[in-house]
Protein backbone atom coordinates (compact mmCIF):
# COMPACT_ATOMS: atom_id res chain seq x y z
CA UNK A 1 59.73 163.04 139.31
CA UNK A 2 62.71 160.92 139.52
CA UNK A 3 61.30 158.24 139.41
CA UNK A 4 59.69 158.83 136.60
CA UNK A 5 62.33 160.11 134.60
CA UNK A 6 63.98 156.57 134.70
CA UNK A 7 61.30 154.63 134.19
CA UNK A 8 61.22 156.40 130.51
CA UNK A 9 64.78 156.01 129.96
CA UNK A 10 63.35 152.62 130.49
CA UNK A 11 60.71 152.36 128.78
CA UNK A 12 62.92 153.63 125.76
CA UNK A 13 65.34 151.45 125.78
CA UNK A 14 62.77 148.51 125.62
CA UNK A 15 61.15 149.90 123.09
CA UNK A 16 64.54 150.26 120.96
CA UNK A 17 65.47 146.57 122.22
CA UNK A 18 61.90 145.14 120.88
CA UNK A 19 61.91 147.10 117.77
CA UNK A 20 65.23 147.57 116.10
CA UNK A 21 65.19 151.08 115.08
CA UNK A 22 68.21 153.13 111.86
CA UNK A 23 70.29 155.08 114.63
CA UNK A 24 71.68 156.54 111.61
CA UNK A 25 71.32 157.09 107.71
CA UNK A 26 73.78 154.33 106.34
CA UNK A 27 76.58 155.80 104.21
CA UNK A 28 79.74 154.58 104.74
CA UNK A 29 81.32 156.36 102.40
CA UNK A 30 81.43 159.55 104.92
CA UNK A 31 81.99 157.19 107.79
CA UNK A 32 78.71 156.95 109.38
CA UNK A 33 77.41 153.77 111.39
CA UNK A 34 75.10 151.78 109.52
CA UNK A 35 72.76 148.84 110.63
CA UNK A 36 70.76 148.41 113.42
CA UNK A 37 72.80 149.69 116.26
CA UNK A 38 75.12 150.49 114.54
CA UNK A 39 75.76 146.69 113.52
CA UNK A 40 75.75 145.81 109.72
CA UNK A 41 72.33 143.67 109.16
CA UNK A 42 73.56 140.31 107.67
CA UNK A 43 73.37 140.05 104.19
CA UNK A 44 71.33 137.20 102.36
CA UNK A 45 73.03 134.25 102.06
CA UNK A 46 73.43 133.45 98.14
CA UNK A 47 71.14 130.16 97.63
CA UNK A 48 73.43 126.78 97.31
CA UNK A 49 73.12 125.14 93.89
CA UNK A 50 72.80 121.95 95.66
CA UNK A 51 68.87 123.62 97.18
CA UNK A 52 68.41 124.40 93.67
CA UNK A 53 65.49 122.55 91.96
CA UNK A 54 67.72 119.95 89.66
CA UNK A 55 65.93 120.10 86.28
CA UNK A 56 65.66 116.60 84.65
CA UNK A 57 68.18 115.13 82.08
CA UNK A 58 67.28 115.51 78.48
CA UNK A 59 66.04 112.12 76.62
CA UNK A 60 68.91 110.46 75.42
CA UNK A 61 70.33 110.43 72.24
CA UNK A 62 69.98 107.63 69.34
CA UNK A 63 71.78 104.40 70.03
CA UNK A 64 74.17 104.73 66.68
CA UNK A 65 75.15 108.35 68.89
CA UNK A 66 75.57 106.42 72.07
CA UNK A 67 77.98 104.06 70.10
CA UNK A 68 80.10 106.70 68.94
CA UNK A 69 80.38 108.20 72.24
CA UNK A 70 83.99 108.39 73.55
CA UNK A 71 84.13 106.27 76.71
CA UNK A 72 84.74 109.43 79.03
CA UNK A 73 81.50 110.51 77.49
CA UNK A 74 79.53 107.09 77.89
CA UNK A 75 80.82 106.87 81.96
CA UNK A 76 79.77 110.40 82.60
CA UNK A 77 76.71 109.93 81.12
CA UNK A 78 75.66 106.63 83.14
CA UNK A 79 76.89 108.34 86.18
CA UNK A 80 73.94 111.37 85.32
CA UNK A 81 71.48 109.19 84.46
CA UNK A 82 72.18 106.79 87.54
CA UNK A 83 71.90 109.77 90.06
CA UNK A 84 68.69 110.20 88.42
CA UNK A 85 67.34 106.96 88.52
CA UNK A 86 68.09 106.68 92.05
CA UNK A 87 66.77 110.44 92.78
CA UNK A 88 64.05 109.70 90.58
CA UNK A 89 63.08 105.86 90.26
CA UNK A 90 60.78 105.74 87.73
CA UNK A 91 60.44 103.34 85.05
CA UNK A 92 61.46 105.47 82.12
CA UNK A 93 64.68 107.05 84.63
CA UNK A 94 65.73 103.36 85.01
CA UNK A 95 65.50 102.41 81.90
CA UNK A 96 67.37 105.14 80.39
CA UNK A 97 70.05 104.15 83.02
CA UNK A 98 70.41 100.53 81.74
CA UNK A 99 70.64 102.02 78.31
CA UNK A 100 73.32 103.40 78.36
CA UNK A 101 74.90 100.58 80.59
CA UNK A 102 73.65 98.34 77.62
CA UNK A 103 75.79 100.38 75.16
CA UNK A 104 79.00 100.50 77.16
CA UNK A 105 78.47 96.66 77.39
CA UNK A 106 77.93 96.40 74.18
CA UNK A 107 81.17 97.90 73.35
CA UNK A 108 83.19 96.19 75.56
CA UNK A 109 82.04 93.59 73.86
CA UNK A 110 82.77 94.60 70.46
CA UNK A 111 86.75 94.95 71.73
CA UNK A 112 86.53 91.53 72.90
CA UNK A 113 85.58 90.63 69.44
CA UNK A 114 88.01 92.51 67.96
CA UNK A 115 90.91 91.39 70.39
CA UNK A 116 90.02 87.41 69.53
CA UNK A 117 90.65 88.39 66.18
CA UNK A 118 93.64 90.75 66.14
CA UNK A 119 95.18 87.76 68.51
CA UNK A 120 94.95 85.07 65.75
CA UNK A 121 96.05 87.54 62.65
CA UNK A 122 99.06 88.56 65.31
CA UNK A 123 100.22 85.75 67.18
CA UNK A 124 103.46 87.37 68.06
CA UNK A 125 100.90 89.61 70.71
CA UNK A 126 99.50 86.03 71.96
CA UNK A 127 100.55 84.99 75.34
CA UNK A 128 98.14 81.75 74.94
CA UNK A 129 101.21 80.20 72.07
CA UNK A 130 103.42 79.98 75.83
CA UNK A 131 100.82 80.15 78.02
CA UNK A 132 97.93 77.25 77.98
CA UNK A 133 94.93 76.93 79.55
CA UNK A 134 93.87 73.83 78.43
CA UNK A 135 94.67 70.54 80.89
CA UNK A 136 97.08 68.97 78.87
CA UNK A 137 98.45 71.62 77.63
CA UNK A 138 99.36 72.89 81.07
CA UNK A 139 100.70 69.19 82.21
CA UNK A 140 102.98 70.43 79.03
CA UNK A 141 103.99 73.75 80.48
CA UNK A 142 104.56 72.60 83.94
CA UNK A 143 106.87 69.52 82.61
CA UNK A 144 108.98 72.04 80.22
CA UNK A 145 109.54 74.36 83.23
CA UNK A 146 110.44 71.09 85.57
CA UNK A 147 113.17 70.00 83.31
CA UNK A 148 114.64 73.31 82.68
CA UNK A 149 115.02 74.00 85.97
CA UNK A 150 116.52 70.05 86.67
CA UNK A 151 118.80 70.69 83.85
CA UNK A 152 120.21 73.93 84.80
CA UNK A 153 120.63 72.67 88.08
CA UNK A 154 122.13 69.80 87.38
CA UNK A 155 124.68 71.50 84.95
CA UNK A 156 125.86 73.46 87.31
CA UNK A 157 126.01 71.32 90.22
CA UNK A 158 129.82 71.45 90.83
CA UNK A 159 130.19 74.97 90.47
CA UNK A 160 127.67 76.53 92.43
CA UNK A 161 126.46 75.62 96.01
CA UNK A 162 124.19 76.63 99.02
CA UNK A 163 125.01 78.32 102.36
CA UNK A 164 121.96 78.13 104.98
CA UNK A 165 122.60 80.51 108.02
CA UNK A 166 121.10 79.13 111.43
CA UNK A 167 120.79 79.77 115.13
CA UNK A 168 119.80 77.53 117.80
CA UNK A 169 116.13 77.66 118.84
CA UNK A 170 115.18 79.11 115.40
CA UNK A 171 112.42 76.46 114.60
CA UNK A 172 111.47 77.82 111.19
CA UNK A 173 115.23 77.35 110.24
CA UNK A 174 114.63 73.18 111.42
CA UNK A 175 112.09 73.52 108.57
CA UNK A 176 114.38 74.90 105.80
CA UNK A 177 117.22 72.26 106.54
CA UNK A 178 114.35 69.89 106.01
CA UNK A 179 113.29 71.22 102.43
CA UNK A 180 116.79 71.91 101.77
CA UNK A 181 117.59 67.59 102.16
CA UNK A 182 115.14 66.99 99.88
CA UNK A 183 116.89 69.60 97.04
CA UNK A 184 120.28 67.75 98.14
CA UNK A 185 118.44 64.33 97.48
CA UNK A 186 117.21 65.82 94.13
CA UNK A 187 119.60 67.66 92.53
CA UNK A 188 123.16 66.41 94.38
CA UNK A 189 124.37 69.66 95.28
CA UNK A 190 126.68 70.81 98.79
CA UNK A 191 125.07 73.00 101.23
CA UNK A 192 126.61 74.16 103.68
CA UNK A 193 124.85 74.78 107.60
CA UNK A 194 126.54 78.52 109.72
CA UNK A 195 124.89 79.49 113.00
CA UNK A 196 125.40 83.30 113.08
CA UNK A 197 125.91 83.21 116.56
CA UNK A 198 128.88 80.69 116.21
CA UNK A 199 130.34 82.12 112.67
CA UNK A 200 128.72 86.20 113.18
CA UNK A 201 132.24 86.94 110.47
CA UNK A 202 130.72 84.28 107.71
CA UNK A 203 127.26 86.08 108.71
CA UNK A 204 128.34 89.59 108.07
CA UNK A 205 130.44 89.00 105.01
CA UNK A 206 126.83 88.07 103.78
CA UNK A 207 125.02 90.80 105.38
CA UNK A 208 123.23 88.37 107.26
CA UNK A 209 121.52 89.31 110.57
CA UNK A 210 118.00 86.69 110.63
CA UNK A 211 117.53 83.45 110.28
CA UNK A 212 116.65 80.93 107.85
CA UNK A 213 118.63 82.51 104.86
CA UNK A 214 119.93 80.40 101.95
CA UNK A 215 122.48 81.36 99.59
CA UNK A 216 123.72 80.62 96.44
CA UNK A 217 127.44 80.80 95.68
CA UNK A 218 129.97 80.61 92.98
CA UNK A 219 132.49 78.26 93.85
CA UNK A 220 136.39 80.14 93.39
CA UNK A 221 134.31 83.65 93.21
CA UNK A 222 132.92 86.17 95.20
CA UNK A 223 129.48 85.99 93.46
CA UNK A 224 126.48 85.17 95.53
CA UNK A 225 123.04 85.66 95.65
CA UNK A 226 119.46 85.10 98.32
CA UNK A 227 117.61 82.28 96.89
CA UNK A 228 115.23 81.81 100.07
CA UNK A 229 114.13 84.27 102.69
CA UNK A 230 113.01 82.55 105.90
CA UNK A 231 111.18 79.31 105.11
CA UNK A 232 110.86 78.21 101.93
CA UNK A 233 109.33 75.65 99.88
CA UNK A 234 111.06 73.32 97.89
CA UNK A 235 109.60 74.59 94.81
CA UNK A 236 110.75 77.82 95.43
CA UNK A 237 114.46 77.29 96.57
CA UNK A 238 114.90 75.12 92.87
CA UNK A 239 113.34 78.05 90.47
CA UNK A 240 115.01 80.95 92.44
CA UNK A 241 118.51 78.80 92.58
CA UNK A 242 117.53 78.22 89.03
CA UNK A 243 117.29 81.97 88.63
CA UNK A 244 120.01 83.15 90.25
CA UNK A 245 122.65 80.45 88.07
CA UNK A 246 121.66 82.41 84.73
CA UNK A 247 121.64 86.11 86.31
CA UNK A 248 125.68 86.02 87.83
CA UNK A 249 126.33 83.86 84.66
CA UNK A 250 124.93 86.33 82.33
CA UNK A 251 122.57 84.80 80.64
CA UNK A 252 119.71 87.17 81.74
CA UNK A 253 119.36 90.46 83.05
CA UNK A 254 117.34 91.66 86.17
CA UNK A 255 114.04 92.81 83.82
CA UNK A 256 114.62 89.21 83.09
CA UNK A 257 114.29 87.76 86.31
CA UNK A 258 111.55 85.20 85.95
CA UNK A 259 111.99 84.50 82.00
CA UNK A 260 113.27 81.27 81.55
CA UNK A 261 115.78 80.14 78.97
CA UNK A 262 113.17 79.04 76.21
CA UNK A 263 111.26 81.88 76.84
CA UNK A 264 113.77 84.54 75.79
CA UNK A 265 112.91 86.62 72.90
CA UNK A 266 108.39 85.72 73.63
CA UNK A 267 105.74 86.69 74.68
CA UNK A 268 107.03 87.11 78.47
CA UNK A 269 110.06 88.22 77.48
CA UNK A 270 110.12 92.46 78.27
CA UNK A 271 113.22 93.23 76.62
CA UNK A 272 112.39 91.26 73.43
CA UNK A 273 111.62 94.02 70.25
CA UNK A 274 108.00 91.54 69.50
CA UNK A 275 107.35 90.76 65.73
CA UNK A 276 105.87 93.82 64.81
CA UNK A 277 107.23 97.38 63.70
């Protein structure tokens, strides 16, 4: 009888296991235990708008409308009609793609127009009066910027004059002293050779602590200035010497850093007020 009397317990609680069964009528309100056993059945998960069916994008608008789109407008619109091209690669998708990349060509190209225009009525806004792109106008440029720097330099050979810090087994500062004879050779100035390790209060008076470093100093003054930063080129060492003359003279300020003398009050000029109200 025992025996039998577990083996329907048993059979019970298989039968519950295999077929949930309400232990209880669900109101929580009075604090009774809902679900199946006692366990809250899962709600439905809400469906994600990205399993929705996407509907496809109207047919787009006139192309006088397209024109007059703001460009926000136009680049949100070829991204939608992209996606759908690529989602949906039929003829008509594409083509309604490369319509409206048509029209935003288009009127990129009508500000090009425009610009070529506005820069002849405005010259004052064109960079191309200082700036050439033709050959012989740039052998131009490049010999204007030559002699300004030669002149400068030259000027103010007597009153200025380089310091390169050294060290032994530094081979990139062997280079420098190389580039640095030929600016000697060219422009006739002094320059002066410290090893760090020999001269470390020269070194720290200059808040030097690597090598190659060229300076640029005022003679009779405490004004100096980096014109090179390791290894330089020739090129370099003249414009930034060049540079450095005209901003501890005065002539310039640091917004004018790379404007050259006859380019004060153009084009490249930031702090000039421009030709127009």
């Amino acid at each position: 009888m025992k025996k039998q009397w577990v083996c329907g317990i048993g059979l019970l609680i298989a039968s519950v296991v295999a077929s949930p069964m309400v232990l209880a009528t669900c109101d929580k309100d009075h604090g009774n235990k809902c679900g199946w056993f006692w366990y809250e059945e899962p709600e439905p998960e809400a469906n994600d708008e990205s399993q929705k069916e996407r509907e496809p994008l109207p047919p787009l608008p006139p192309r006088a409308e397209l024109m007059a789109m703001h460009p926000e407008d136009l680049k949100t619109l070829r991204d939608d009609y992209l996606n759908q091209a690529v989602w949906k690669p039929t003829p008509e998708n594409v083509k309604d793609y490369y319509v409206v990349h048509d029209t935003i060509r288009r009127k990129s190209l009508a500000f090009t127009n425009v610009t070529s225009l506005v820069m002849l009525q405005n010259p004052e806004l064109n960079v191309g009066r200082e700036y050439p792109i033709t050959n012989p106008g740039r052998e131009a440029f490049t010999k204007v910027r030559r002699e300004g720097y030669k002149s400068t330099l030259t000027q103010y050979r007597n009153k200025y004059g380089l310091i390169v810090f050294t060290k032994q087994g530094c081979d990139y500062c062997v280079i420098q002293k190389g580039v640095l004879n030929h600016f000697v050779k060219q422009h006739a100035w002094d320059i002066k050779e410290v090893d760090i390790n020999r001269d470390p209060q020269i070194a720290a008076t200059f808040n030097v602590d690597f090598t190659p470093i060229t300076i640029l100093v005022e003679r009779n003054t405490k004004n100096w200035m980096p014109v090179a930063v390791g290894s330089e080129s020739l090129r370099t060492v003249e414009e930034n010497a060049y540079r450095a003359i005209r901003l501890l003279r005065g002539d310039t300020s640091p917004e004018q850093f790379f404007v050259m003398e006859h380019e004060q009050g153009g084009v490249f000029d930031p702090t000039a007020p421009g030709g127009y109200q």
